[in-house]
Protein backbone atom coordinates (compact mmCIF):
# COMPACT_ATOMS: atom_id res chain seq x y z
CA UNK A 1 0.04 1.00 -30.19
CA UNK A 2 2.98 -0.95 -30.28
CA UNK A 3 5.18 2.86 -30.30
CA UNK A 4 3.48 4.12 -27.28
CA UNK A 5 4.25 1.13 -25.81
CA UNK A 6 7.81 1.79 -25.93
CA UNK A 7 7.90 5.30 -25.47
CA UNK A 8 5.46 4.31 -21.96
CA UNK A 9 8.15 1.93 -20.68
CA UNK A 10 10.87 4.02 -21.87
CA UNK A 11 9.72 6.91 -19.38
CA UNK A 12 9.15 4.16 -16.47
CA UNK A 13 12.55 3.45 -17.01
CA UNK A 14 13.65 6.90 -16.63
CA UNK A 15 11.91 7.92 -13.65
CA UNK A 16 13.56 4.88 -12.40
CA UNK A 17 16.79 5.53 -13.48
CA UNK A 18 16.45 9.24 -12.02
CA UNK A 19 15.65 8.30 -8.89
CA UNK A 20 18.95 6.63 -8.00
CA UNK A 21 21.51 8.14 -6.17
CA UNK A 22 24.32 6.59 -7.08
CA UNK A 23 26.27 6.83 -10.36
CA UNK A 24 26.68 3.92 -12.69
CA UNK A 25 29.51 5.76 -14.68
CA UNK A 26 32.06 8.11 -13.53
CA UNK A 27 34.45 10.38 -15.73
CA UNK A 28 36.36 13.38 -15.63
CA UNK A 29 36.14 16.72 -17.01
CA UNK A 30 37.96 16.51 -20.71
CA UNK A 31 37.69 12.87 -21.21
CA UNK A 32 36.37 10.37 -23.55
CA UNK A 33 34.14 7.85 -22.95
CA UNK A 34 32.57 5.22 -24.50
CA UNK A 35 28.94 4.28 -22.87
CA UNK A 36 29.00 0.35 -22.50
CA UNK A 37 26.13 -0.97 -25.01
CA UNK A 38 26.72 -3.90 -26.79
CA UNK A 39 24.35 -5.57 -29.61
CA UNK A 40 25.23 -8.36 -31.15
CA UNK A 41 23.62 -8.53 -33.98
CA UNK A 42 22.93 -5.10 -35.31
CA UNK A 43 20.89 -5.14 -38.48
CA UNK A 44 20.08 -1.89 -40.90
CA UNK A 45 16.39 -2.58 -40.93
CA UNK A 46 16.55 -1.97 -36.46
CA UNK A 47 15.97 1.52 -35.19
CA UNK A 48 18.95 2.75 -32.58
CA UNK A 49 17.78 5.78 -30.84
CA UNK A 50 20.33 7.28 -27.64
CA UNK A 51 18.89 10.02 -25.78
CA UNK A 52 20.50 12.04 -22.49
CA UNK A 53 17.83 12.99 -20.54
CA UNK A 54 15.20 12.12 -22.67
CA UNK A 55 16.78 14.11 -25.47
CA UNK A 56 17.29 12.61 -28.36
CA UNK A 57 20.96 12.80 -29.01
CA UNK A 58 21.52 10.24 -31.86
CA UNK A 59 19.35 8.48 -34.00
CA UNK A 60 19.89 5.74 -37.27
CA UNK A 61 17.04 3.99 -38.89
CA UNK A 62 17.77 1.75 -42.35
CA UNK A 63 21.30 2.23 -41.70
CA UNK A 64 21.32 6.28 -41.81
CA UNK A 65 22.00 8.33 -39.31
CA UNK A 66 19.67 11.41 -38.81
CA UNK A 67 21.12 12.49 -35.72
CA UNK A 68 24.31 12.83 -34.42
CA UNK A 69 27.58 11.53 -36.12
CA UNK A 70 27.97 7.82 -37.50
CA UNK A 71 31.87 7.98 -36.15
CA UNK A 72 30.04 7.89 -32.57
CA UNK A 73 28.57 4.37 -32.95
CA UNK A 74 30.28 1.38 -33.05
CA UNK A 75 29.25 -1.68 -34.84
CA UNK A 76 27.11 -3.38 -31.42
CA UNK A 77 25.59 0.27 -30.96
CA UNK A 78 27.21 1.84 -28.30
CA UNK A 79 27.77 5.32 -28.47
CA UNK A 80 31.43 7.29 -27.65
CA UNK A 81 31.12 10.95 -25.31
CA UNK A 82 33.89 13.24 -26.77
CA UNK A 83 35.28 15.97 -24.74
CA UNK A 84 32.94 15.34 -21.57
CA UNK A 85 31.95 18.56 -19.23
CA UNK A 86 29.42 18.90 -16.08
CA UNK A 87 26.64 19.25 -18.42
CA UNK A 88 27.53 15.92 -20.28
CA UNK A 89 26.26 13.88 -16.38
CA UNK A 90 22.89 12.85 -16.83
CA UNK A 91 20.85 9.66 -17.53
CA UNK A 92 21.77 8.18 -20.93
CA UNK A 93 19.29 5.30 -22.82
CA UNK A 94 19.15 3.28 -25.75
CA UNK A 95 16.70 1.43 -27.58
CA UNK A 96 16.94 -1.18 -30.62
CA UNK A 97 13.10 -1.48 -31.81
CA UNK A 98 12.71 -4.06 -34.43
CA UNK A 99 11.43 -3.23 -37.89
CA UNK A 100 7.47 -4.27 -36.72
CA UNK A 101 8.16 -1.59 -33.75
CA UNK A 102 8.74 -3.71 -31.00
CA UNK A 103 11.75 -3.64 -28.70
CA UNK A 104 14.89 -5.74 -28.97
CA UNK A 105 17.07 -4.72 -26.29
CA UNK A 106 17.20 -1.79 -23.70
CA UNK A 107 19.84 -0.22 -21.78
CA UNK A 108 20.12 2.91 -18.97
CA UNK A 109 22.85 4.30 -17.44
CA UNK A 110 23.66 7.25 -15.15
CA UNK A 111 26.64 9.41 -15.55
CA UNK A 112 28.63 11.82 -12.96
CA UNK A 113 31.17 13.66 -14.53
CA UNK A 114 33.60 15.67 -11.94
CA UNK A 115 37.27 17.29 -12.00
CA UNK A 116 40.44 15.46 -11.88
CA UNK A 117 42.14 15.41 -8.16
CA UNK A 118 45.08 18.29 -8.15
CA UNK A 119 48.24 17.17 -7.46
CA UNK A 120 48.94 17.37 -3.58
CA UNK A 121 51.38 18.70 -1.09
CA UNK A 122 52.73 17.27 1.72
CA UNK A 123 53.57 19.59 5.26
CA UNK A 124 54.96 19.05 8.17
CA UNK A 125 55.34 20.07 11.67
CA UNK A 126 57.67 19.12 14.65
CA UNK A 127 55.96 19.04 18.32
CA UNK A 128 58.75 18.52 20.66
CA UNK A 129 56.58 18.60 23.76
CA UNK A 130 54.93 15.25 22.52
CA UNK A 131 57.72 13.52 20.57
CA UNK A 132 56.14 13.50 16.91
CA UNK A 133 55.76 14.78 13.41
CA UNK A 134 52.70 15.67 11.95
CA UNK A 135 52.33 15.23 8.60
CA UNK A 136 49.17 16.42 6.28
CA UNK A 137 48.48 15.76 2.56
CA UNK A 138 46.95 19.20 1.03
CA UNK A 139 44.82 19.65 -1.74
CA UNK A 140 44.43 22.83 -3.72
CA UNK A 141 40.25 22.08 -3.99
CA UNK A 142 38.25 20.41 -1.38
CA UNK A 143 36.56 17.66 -2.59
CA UNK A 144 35.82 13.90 -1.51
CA UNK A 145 38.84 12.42 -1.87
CA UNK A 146 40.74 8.69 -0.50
CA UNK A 147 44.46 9.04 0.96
CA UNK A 148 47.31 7.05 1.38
CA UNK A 149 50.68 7.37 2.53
CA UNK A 150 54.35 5.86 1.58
CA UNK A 151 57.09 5.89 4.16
CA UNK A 152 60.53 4.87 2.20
CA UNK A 153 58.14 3.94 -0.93
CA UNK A 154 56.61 1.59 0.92
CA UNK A 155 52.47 1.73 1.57
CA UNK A 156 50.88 2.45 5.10
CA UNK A 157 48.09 0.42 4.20
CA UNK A 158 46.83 1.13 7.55
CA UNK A 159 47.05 5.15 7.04
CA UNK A 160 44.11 6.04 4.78
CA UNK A 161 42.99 10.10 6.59
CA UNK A 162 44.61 12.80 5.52
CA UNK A 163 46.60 13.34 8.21
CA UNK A 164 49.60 11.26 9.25
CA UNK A 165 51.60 10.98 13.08
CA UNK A 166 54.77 9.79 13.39
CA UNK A 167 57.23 9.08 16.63
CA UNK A 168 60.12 11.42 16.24
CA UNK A 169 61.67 8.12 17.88
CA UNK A 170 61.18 6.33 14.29
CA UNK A 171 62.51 8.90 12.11
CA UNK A 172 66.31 7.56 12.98
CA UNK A 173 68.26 7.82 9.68
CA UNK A 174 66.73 9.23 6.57
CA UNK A 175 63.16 8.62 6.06
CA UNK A 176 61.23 10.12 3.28
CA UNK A 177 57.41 10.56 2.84
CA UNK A 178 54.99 10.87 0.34
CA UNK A 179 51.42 11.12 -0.20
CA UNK A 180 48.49 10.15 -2.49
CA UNK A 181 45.07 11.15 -3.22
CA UNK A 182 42.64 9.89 -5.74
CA UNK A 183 38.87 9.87 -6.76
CA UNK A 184 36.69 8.22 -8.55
CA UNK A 185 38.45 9.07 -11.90
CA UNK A 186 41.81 10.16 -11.11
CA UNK A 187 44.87 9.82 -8.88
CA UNK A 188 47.72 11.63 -7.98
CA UNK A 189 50.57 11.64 -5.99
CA UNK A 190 52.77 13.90 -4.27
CA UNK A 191 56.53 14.79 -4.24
CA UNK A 192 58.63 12.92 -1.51
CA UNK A 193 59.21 14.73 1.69
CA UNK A 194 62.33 14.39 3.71
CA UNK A 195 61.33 16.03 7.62
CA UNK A 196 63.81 17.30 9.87
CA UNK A 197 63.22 18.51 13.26
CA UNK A 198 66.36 20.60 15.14
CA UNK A 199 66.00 20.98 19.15
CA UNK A 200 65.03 24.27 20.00
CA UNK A 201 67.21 27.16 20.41
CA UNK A 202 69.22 27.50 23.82
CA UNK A 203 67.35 30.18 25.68
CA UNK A 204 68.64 34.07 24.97
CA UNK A 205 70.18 36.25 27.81
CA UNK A 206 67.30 37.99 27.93
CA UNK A 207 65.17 35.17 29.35
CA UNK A 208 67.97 34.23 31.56
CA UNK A 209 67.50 37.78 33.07
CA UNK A 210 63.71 37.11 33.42
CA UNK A 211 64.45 33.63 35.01
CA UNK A 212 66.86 35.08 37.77
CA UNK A 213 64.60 37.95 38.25
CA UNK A 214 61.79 35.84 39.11
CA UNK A 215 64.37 33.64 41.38
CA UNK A 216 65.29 36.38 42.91
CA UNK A 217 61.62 37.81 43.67
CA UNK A 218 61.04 34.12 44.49
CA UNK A 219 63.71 33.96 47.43
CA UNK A 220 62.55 37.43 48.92
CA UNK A 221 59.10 36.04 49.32
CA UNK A 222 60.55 33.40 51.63
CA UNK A 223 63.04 35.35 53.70
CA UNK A 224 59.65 37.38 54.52
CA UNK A 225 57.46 34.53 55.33
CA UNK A 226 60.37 33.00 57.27
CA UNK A 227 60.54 36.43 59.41
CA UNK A 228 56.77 36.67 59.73
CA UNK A 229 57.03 32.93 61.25
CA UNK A 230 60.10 33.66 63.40
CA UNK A 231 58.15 36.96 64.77
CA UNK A 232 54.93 35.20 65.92
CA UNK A 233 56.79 32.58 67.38
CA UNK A 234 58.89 34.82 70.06
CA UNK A 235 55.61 36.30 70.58
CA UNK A 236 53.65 32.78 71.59
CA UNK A 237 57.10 32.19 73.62
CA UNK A 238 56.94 35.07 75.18
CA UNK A 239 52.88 35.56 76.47
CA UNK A 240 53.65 31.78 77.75
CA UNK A 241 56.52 32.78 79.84
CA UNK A 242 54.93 35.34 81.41
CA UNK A 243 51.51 32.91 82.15
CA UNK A 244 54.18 30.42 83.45
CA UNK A 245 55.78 33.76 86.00
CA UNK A 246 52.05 34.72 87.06
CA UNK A 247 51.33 31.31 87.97
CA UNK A 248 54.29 30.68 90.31
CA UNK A 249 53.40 34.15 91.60
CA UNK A 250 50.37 32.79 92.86
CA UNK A 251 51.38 30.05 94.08
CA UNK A 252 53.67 31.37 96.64
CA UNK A 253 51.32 34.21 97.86
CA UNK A 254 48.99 30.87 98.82
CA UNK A 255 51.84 29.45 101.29
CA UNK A 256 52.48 32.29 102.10
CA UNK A 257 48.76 32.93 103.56
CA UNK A 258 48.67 28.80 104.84
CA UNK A 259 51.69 29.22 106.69
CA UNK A 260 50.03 32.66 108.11
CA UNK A 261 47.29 30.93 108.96
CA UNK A 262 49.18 27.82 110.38
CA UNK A 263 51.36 30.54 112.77
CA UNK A 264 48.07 31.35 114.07
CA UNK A 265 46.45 28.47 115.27
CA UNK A 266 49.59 27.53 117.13
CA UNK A 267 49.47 30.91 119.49
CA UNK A 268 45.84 30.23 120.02
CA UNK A 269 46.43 26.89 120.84
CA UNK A 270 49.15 27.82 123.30
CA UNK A 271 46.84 30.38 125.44
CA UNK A 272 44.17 27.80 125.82
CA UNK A 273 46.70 24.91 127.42
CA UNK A 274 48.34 26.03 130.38
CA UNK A 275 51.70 24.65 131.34
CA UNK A 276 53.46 24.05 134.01
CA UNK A 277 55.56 26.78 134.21
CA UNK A 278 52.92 28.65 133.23
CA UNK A 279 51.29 29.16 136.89
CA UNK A 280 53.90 28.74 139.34
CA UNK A 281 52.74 27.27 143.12
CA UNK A 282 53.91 29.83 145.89
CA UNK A 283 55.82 29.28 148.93
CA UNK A 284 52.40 29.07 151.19
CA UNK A 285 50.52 27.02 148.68
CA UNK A 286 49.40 23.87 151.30
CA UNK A 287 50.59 20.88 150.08
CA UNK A 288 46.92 19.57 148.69
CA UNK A 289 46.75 22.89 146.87
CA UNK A 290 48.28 20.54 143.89
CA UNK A 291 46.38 17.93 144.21
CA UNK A 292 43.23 20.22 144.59
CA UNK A 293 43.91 21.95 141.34
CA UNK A 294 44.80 18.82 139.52
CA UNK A 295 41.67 16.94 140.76
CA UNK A 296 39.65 20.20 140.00
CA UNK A 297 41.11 20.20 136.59
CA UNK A 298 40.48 16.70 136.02
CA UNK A 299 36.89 16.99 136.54
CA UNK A 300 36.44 20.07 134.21
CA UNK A 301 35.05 19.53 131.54
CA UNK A 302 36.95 19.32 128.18
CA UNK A 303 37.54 22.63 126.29
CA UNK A 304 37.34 22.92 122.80
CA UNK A 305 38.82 25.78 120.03
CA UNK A 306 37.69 27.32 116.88
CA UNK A 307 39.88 26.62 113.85
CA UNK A 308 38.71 27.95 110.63
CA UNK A 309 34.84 27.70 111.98
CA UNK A 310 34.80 24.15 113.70
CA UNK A 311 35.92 23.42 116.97
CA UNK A 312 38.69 21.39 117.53
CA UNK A 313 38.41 19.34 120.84
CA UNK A 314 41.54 20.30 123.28
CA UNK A 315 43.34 17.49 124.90
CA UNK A 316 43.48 17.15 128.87
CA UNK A 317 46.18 17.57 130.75
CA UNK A 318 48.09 14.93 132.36
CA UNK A 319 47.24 14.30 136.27
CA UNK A 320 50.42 13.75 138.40
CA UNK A 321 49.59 11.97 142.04
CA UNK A 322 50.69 14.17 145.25
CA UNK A 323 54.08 15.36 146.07
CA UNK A 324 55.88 14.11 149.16
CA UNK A 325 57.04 16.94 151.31
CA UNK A 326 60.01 17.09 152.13
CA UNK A 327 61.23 16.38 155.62
């Protein structure tokens, strides 16, 4: 009873153990490593069993070891990995059972095992148009990795990507770069990197052909456009000139035809009023043949004339008192 007892909490503790997703050791591919059990006091009647996924991978009971090699345990029972691969990551446990069966001390432990970061590379590249360097920290496999960078040996302990940008403004004098990148179980760092960015080339002749070309096209677009404008405008000057000509045209043809019209009235006006001269008195006239015809004319009626449709009332004419005959 007492053995299935262990062996039913041993496999609690491994489903435990399995469903973690973290690692509780980490090692690289090639190295040595010594799991971290420690028993005081380890007697030769106690049972020490290690398994790796509940595989039984070393096992001493009275002081003999059945399985596995007694160089791999040390004196408080932990156990050394030699030569460690992928397949060596697992869940590892151990178990010290007293001599009645019952167990003295535990321990479980999961294992990742992964390659050793490469040694990386650092490149460059000058953008002129923004004023910087850009500098990038390769590595030959892609895998989850932490940066840093150095500037004159000195840590950027603010640059952890892999990626660095730098003001071309601060690389005045010398200034030499370097990058590192590291994993769980290894680090490396890269050679130092000295960046130099030239100004561009002067432009060829061939571009300055292209450049005055397009000048050129460029000019001969406006000396059109100026033309076109220069054109329609003598055109608008000229259609108002001529408006302005037809409108003092017509102006004169009207007083022309008022003054017509004016010329007119005045002759009608003339053969409606007689004058004095107008009717002569003869040598035989009687001497009241004045007065007659002035008092006959003063008692006519008033006359009136048509101008333009209304009529237009015609003064009288003055009465002069008889004349005195001469003696």
């Amino acid at each position: 009873m007492t053995t299935l007892g262990v062996i039913i909490l041993s496999g609690l503790i491994n489903l435990t153990a399995a469903d973690k997703d973290t690692c509780d050791l980490h090692a690289a591919v090639g190295q040595n490593l010594t799991l971290p059990f420690v028993h005081e006091v380890m007697a030769k009647s106690e049972v020490l069993r290690w398994t790796h996924n509940n595989t039984i991978i070393l096992l001493r009971q009275r002081g003999k070891v059945s399985v596995g090699r007694t160089e791999d345990i040390s004196a408080t029972g932990s156990l050394l990995l030699r030569n460690l691969g992928f397949s060596s990551a697992g869940i590892y446990q151990v178990h010290v059972l007293n001599v009645n069966g019952t167990l003295a001390k535990a321990w479980t432990g999961r294992l990742c095992v992964m390659d050793k970061v490469p040694k990386p590379q650092v490149t460059y590249t000058c953008d002129l148009k923004s004023g910087a360097i850009n500098l990038k920290c390769h590595i030959a496999k892609t895998q989850p990795s932490l940066f840093s960078w150095t500037l004159n040996g000195k840590t950027l302990s603010s640059e952890t990507k892999q990626t660095l940008s730098v003001s071309l403004a601060q690389l005045e004098g010398e200034r030499s770069f370097a990058c590192s990148a590291a994993n769980r179980v290894s680090q490396e760092k890269s050679d130092t990197v000295r960046p130099t960015c030239e100004s561009p080339p002067p432009p060829t002749i061939c571009l300055a052909s292209k450049i005055a070309a397009a000048l050129l096209a460029g000019g001969a677009g406006v000396i059109v456009v100026l033309l076109i404008f220069v054109i329609v405008l003598c055109r608008s000057h000229v259609r108002i000139k001529s408006q302005m000509q037809r409108g003092d045209e017509g102006e004169a043809r009207m007083i022309s035809l008022n003054k017509r019209e004016s010329d007119s009235i005045g002759r009608e006006y003339e053969t409606l009023i007689p004058t004095e001269d107008s009717a002569p008195r003869g040598p035989d006239s009687p001497p009241g043949a004045c007065y007659e015809t002035e008092a006959q004319t003063e008692n006519r009626p008033e006359q009136s004339t048509a101008v333009g449709g209304q009529l237009t009332p015609v003064p009288k004419p003055r009465t002069k008192g008889p004349r005195t005959p001469n003696i």
